[in-house]
Protein backbone atom coordinates (compact mmCIF):
# COMPACT_ATOMS: atom_id res chain seq x y z
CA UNK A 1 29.57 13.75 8.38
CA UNK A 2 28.70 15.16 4.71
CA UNK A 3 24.65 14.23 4.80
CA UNK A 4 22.58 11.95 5.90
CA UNK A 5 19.64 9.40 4.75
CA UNK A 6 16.53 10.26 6.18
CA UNK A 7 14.16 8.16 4.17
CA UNK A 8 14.09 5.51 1.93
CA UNK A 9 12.21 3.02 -0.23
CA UNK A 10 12.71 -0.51 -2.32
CA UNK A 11 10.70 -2.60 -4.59
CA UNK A 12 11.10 -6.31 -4.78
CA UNK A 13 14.07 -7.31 -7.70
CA UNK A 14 12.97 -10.29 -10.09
CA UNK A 15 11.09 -10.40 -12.77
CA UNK A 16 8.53 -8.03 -12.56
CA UNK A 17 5.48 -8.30 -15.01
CA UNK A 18 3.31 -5.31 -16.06
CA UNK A 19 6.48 -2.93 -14.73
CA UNK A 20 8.23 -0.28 -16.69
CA UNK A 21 11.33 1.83 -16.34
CA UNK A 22 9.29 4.68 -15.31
CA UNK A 23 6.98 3.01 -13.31
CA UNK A 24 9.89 1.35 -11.03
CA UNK A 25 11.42 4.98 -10.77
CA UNK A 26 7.96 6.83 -9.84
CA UNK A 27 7.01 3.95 -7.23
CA UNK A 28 10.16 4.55 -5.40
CA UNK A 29 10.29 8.10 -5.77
CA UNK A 30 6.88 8.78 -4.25
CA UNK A 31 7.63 6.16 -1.62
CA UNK A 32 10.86 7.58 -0.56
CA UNK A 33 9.54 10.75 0.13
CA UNK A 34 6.92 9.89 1.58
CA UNK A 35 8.94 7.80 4.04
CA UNK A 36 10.72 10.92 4.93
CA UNK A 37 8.08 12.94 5.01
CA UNK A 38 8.76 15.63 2.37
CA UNK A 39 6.90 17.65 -0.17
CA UNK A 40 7.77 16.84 -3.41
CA UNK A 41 8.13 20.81 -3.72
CA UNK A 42 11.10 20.81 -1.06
CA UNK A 43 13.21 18.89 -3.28
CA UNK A 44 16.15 20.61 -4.55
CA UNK A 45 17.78 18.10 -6.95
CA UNK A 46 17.11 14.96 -8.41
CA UNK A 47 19.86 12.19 -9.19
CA UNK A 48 18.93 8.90 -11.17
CA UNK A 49 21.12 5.92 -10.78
CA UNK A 50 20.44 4.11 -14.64
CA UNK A 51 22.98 1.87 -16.36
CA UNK A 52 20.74 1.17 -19.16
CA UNK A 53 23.44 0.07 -21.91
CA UNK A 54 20.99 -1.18 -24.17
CA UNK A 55 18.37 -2.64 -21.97
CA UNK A 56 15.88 0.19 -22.70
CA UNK A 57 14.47 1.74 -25.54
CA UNK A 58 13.86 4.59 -23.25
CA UNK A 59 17.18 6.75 -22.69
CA UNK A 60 17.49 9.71 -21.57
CA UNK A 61 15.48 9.15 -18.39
CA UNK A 62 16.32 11.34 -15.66
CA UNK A 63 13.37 13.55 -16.11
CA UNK A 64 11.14 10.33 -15.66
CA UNK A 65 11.29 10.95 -11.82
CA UNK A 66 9.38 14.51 -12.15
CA UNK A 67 6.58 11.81 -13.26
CA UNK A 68 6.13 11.35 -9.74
CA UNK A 69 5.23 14.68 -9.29
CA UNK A 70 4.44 17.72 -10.62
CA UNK A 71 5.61 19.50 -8.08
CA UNK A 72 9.18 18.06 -9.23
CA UNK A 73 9.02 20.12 -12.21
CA UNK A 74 11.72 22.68 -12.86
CA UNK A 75 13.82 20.96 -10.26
CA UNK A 76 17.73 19.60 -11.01
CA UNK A 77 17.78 16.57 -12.16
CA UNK A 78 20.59 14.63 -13.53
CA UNK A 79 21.39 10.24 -14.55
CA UNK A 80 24.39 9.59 -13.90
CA UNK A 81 26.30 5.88 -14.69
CA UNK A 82 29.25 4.10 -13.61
CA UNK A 83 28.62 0.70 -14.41
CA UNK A 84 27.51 -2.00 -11.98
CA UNK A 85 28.44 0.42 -9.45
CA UNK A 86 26.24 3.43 -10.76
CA UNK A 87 23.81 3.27 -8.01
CA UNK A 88 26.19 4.21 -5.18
CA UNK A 89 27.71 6.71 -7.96
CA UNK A 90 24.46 8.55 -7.76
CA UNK A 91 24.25 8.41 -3.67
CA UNK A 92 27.78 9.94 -3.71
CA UNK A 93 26.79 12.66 -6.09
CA UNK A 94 23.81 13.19 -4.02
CA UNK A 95 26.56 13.51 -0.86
CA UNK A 96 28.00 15.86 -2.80
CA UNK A 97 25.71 17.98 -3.63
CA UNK A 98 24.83 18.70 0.09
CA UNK A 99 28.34 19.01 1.07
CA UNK A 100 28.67 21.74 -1.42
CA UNK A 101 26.16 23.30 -0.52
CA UNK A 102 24.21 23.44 -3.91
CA UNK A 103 21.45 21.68 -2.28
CA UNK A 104 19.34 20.80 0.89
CA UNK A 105 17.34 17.97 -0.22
CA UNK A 106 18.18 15.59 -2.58
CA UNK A 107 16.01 12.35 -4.10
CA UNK A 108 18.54 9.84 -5.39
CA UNK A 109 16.30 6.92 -7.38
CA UNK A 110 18.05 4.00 -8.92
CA UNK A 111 16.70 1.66 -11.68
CA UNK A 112 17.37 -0.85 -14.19
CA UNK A 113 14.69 -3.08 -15.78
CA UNK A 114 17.01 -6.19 -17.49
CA UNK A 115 14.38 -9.39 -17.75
CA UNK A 116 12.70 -7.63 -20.79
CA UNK A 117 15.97 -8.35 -22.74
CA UNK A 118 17.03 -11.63 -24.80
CA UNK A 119 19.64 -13.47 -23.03
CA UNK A 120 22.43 -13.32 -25.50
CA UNK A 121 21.55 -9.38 -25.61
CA UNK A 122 21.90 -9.20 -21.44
CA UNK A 123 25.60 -10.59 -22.31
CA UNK A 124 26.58 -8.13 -24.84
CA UNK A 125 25.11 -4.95 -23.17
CA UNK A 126 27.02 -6.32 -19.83
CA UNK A 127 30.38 -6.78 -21.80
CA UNK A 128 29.97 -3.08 -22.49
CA UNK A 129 31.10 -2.46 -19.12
CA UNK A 130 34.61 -3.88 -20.01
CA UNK A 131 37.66 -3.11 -22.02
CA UNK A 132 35.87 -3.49 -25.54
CA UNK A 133 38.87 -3.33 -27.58
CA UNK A 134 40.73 -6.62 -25.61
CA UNK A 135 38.15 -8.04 -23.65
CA UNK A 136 34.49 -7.99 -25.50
CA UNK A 137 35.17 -11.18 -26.89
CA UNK A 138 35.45 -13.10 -24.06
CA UNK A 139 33.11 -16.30 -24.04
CA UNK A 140 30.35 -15.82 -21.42
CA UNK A 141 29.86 -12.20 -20.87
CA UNK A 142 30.46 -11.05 -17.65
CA UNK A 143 30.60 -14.65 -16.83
CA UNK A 144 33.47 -15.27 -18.91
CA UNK A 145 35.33 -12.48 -16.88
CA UNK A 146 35.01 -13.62 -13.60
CA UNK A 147 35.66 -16.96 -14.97
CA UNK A 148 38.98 -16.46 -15.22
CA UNK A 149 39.32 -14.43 -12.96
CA UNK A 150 38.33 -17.53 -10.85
CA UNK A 151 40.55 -19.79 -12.58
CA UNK A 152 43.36 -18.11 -12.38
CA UNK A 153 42.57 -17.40 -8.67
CA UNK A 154 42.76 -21.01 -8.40
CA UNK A 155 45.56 -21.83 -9.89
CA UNK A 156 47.60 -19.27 -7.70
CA UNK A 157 45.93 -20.59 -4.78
CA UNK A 158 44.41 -24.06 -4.80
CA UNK A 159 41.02 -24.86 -5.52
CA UNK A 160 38.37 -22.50 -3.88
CA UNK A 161 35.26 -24.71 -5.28
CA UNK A 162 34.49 -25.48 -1.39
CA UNK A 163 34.34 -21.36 -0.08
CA UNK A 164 32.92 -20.69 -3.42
CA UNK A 165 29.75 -23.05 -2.47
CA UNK A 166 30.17 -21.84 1.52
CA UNK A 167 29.50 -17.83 0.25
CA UNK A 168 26.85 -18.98 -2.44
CA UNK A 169 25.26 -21.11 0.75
CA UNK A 170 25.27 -18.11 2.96
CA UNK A 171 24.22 -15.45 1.11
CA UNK A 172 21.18 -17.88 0.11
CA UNK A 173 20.10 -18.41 3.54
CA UNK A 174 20.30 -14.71 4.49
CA UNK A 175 18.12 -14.07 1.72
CA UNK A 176 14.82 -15.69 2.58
CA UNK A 177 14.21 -13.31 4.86
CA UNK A 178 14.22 -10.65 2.38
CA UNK A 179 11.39 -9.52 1.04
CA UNK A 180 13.22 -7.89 -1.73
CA UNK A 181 14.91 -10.71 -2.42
CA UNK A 182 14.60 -12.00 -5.96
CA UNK A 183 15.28 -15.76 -4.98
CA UNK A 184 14.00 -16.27 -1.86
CA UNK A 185 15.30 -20.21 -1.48
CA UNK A 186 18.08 -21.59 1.16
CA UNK A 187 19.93 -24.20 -1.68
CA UNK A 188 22.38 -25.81 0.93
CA UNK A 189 26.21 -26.27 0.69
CA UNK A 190 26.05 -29.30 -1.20
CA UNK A 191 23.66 -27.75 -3.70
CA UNK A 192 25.61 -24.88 -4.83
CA UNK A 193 29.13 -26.93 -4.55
CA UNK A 194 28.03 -29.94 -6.88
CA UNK A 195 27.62 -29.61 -10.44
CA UNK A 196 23.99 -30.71 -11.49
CA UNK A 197 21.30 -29.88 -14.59
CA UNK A 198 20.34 -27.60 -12.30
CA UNK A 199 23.54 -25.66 -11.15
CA UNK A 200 25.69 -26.27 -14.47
CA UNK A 201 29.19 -24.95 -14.98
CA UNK A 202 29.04 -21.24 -16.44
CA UNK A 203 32.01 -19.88 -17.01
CA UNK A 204 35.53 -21.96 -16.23
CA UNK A 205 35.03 -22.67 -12.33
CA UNK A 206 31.75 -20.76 -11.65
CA UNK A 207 28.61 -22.58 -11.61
CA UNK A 208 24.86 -20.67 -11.91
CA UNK A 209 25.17 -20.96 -7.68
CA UNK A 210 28.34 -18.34 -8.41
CA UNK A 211 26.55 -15.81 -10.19
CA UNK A 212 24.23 -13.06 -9.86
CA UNK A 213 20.64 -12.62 -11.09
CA UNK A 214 19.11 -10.71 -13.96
CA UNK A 215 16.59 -8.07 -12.50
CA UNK A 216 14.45 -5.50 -12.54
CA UNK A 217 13.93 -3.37 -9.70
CA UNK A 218 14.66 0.16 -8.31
CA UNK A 219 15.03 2.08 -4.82
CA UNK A 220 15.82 5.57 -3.53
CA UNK A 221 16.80 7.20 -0.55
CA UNK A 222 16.33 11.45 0.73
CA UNK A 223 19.51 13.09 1.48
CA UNK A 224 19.75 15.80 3.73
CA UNK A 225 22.38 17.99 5.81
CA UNK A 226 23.05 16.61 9.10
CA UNK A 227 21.27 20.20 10.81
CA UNK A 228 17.85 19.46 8.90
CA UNK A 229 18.17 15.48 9.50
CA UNK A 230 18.13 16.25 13.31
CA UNK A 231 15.07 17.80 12.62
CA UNK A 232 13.54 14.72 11.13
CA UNK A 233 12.43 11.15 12.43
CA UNK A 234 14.91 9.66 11.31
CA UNK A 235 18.61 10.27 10.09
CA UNK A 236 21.53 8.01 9.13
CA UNK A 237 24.81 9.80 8.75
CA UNK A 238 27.47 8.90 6.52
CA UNK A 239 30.49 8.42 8.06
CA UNK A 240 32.78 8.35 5.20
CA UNK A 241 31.84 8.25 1.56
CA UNK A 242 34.83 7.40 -0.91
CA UNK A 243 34.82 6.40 -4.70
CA UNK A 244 38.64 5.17 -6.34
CA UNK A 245 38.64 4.41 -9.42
CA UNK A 246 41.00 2.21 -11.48
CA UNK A 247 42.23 1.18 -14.66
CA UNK A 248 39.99 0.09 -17.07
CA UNK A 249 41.96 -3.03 -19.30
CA UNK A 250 42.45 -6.09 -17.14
CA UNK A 251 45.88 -6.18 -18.48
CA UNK A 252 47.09 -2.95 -16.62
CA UNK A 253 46.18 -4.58 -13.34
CA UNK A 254 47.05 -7.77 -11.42
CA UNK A 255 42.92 -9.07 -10.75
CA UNK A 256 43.48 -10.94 -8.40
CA UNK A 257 44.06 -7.91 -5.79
CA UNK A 258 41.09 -5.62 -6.24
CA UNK A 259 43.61 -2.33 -5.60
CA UNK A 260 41.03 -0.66 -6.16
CA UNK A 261 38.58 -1.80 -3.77
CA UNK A 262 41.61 -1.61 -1.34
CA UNK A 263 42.32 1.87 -1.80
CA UNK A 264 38.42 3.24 -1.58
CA UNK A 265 38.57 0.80 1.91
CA UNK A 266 41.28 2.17 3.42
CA UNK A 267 40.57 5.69 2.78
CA UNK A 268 36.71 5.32 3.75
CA UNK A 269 38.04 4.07 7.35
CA UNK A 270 40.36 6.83 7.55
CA UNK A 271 37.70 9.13 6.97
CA UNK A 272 35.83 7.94 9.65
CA UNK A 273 37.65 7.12 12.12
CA UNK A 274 37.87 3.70 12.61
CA UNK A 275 38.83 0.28 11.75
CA UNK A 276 36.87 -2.64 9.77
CA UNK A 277 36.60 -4.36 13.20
CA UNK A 278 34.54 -1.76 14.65
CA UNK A 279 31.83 -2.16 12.08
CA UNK A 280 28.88 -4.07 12.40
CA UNK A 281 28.03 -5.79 9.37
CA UNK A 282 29.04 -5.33 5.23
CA UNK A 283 27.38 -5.51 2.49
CA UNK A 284 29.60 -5.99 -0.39
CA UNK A 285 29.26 -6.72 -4.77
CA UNK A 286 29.07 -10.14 -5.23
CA UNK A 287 28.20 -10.10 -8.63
CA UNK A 288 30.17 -13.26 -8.56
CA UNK A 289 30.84 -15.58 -5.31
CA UNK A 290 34.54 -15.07 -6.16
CA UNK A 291 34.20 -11.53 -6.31
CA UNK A 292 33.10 -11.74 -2.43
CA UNK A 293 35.83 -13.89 -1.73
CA UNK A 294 38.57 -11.58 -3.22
CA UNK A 295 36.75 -8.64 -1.45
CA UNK A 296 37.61 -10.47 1.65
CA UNK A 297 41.11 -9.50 0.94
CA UNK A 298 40.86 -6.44 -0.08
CA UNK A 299 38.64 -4.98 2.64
CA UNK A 300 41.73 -6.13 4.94
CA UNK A 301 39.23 -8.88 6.60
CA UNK A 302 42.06 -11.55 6.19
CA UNK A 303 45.48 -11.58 3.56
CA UNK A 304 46.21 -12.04 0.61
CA UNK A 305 45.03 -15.23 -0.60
CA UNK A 306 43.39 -16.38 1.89
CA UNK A 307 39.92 -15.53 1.68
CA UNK A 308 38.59 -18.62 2.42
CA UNK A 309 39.80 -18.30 6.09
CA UNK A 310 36.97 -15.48 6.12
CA UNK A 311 33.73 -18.23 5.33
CA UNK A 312 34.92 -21.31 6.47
CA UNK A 313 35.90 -20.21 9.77
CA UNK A 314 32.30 -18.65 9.78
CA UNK A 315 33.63 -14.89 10.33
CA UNK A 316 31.26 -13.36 7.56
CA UNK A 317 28.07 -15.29 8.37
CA UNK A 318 25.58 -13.63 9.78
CA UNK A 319 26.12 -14.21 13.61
CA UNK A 320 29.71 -13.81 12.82
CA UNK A 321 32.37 -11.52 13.83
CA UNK A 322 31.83 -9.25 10.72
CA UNK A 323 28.57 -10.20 9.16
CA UNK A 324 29.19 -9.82 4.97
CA UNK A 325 25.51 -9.93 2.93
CA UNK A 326 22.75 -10.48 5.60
CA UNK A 327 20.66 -8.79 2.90
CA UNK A 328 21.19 -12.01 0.69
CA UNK A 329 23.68 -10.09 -1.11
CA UNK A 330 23.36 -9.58 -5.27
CA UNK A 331 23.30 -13.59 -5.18
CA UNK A 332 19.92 -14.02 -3.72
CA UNK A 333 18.47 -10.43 -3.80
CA UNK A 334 19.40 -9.99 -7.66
CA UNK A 335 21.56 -7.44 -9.25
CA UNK A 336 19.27 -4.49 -11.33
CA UNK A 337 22.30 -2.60 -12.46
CA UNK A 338 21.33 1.35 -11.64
CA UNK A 339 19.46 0.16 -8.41
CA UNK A 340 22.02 -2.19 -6.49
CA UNK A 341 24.01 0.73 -4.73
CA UNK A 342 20.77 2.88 -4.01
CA UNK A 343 19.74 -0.61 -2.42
CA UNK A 344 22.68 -1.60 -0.56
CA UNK A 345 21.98 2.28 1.33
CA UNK A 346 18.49 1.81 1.97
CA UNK A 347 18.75 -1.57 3.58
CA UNK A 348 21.94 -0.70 5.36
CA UNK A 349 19.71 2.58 6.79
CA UNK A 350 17.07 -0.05 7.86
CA UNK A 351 19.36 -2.01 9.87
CA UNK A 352 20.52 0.82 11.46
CA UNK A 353 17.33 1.81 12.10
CA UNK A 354 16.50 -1.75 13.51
CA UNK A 355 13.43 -1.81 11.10
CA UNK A 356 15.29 -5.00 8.61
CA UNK A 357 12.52 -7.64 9.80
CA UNK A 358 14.17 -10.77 9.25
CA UNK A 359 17.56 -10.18 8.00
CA UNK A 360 18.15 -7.89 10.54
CA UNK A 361 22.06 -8.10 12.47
CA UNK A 362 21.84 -7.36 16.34
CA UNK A 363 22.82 -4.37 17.66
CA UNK A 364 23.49 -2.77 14.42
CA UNK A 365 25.81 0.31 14.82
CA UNK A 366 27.84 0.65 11.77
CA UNK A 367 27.63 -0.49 8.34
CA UNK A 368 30.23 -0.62 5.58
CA UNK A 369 29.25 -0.58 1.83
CA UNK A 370 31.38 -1.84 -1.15
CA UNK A 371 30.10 -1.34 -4.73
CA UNK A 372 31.88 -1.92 -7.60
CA UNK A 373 31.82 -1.18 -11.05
CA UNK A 374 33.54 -3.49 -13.72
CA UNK A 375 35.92 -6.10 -12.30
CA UNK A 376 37.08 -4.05 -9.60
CA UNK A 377 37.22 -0.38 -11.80
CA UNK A 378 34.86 1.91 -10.33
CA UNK A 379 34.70 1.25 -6.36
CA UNK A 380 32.56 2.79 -3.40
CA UNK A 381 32.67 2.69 0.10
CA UNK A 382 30.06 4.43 2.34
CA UNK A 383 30.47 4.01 5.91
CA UNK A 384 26.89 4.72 7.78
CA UNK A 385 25.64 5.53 11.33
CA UNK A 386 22.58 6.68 13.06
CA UNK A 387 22.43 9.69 14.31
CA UNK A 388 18.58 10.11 15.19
């Protein structure tokens, strides 16, 4: 055990009027610590989860946080980005920090602010997080990626359109009892696996039901050594923290696997000591339903093309064997870049904590944690416990 979470905090992701980049990061940040009850002065570093990639006119932003405080002044503090996966990249530097020694306390804060932007601009600064020189002229953004990523995925393996609408479904139910939750609606199977004005096509075989929101939001979590977490009210240990990362062209890679996301798996359970089967629920990157799917595969949950075994036989739901997304998942909660790994921590540390309200699993022991960056380039696994 490198550290441990000992508080945490989490504004609702949507569209939020009147709300700023700083005002998002100082929210959480006073929050957070407050939650763990420490002094701003007891800090000892800082680490700010922002993808940003056009979205603000405000760069530079990791010294926004000391706006929460001035006792934060003078302290470390550092923004760090890895694409959709830069969240978790700040935990992990965080985790490292501690295990180094450099630090005792540590305030990770991640943010993004997105709904302020023009669509066609959301595309562009999204692409950015691809392989520019073959890939930023693929129709649809993001979109377009996973599009045919889908397709192809298809055509290797019959139609998915059916599992596609069953993980769209699911993670749509488990979000209405989210509070965070940007879309807060239960759309049905049939909804999000018919094509309507309402849930058009968007990129080859995905349909609006496949993607992920636009957001703004943020959250943070305290870090701490295990000794001082013992000390506190609360602590949540992390089991195994582990960040591969891959090849960034498409072309060097066969997409369909997720290697990547394979690789950070495997060694994450090694690190910890135990198998996918002994945790108690996932939450994993759907930016895109058929990035869940795939993710399936790669977490070992069922071979290699097969993923649809994993939904339709009801394994991932949330009274299933191995719950996947009772948070909602990106799908329902939203996806605000820098804050989506932060927020996958802080409301796996609540379910361990048995303080999730609604989306809460039973008997919550241990949760797993995939983030990804890109289409499967920068990937994160935290495995997390209570300890306290």
């Amino acid at each position: 055990m490198t550290g441990c979470i000992v508080g945490w905090a989490h504004t609702a992701f949507g569209k939020l009027e009147g709300e700023s980049v700083e005002s998002l990061i100082v929210r959480v940040a006073v929050d957070a610590l407050a939650d763990a009850g420490i002094a701003p002065a007891d800090v000892d570093e800082i680490v700010l989860g922002h993808f940003n990639a056009g979205f603000s006119p405000q760069d530079f932003t990791a010294s926004l946080v000391l706006q929460a405080s001035d006792d934060l002044r003078f302290k470390r503090a550092t923004r760090v980005e890895n694409a959709c996966a830069t969240g978790s990249a700040a935990v992990h530097q965080g985790l490292r920090a501690i295990e180094a020694k450099a630090a005792r306390i540590v305030l990770v804060v991640g943010v993004e602010q997105m709904t302020t932007t023009p669509g066609p601009e959301i595309g562009r600064n999204l692409l950015r997080a691809s392989y520019v020189k073959d890939e930023a002229n693929i129709e649809g953004g993001f979109a377009g990626v996973f599009g045919q990523i889908a397709a192809s995925y298809f055509q290797k393996y019959g139609d998915q359109s059916d599992a596609l609408a069953m993980i769209a479904a699911k993670n749509h139910k488990n979000g209405v009892a989210n509070p965070y939750a940007q879309m807060r609606k239960d759309f049905g199977y049939d909804f999000c696996r018919n094509v309507s004005d309402k849930n058009p096509f968007v990129a080859g075989p995905l349909k609006r039901t496949d993607c992920s929101l636009v957001s703004d939001g943020a959250a943070a979590i305290v870090l701490t050594d295990v000794e001082t977490a013992l000390q506190m009210n609360k602590a949540v240990a992390f089991r195994a923290a582990q960040h591969v990362q891959d090849f960034l062209p498409i072309a060097k890679r066969d997409i369909l696997k997720f290697e990547g996301c394979t690789q950070a798996w495997a060694r994450a359970l090694a690190q910890a000591g135990i198998t996918l089967s002994d945790l108690s629920f996932v939450e994993t990157h759907d930016c895109f339903t058929v990035a869940e799917l795939i993710e399936y595969e790669a977490m070992g949950l069922v071979p290699e093309g097969q993923g649809a075994r994993a939904i339709k036989d009801g394994i991932t739901a949330k009274d299933g064997k191995l719950p996947v997304n009772p948070s909602g998942g990106l799908k329902s909660k939203g996806h605000p870049i820098g804050a989506t790994g932060v927020s996958m921590h802080a409301l796996s540390a609540m379910q361990l904590t048995n303080t999730a309200g609604g989306i809460q699993v039973d008997g919550a022991k241990l949760a797993g944690i995939f983030n990804m960056g890109g289409a499967a380039v920068a990937n994160y696994v935290s495995v997390l416990e209570r300890i306290k």
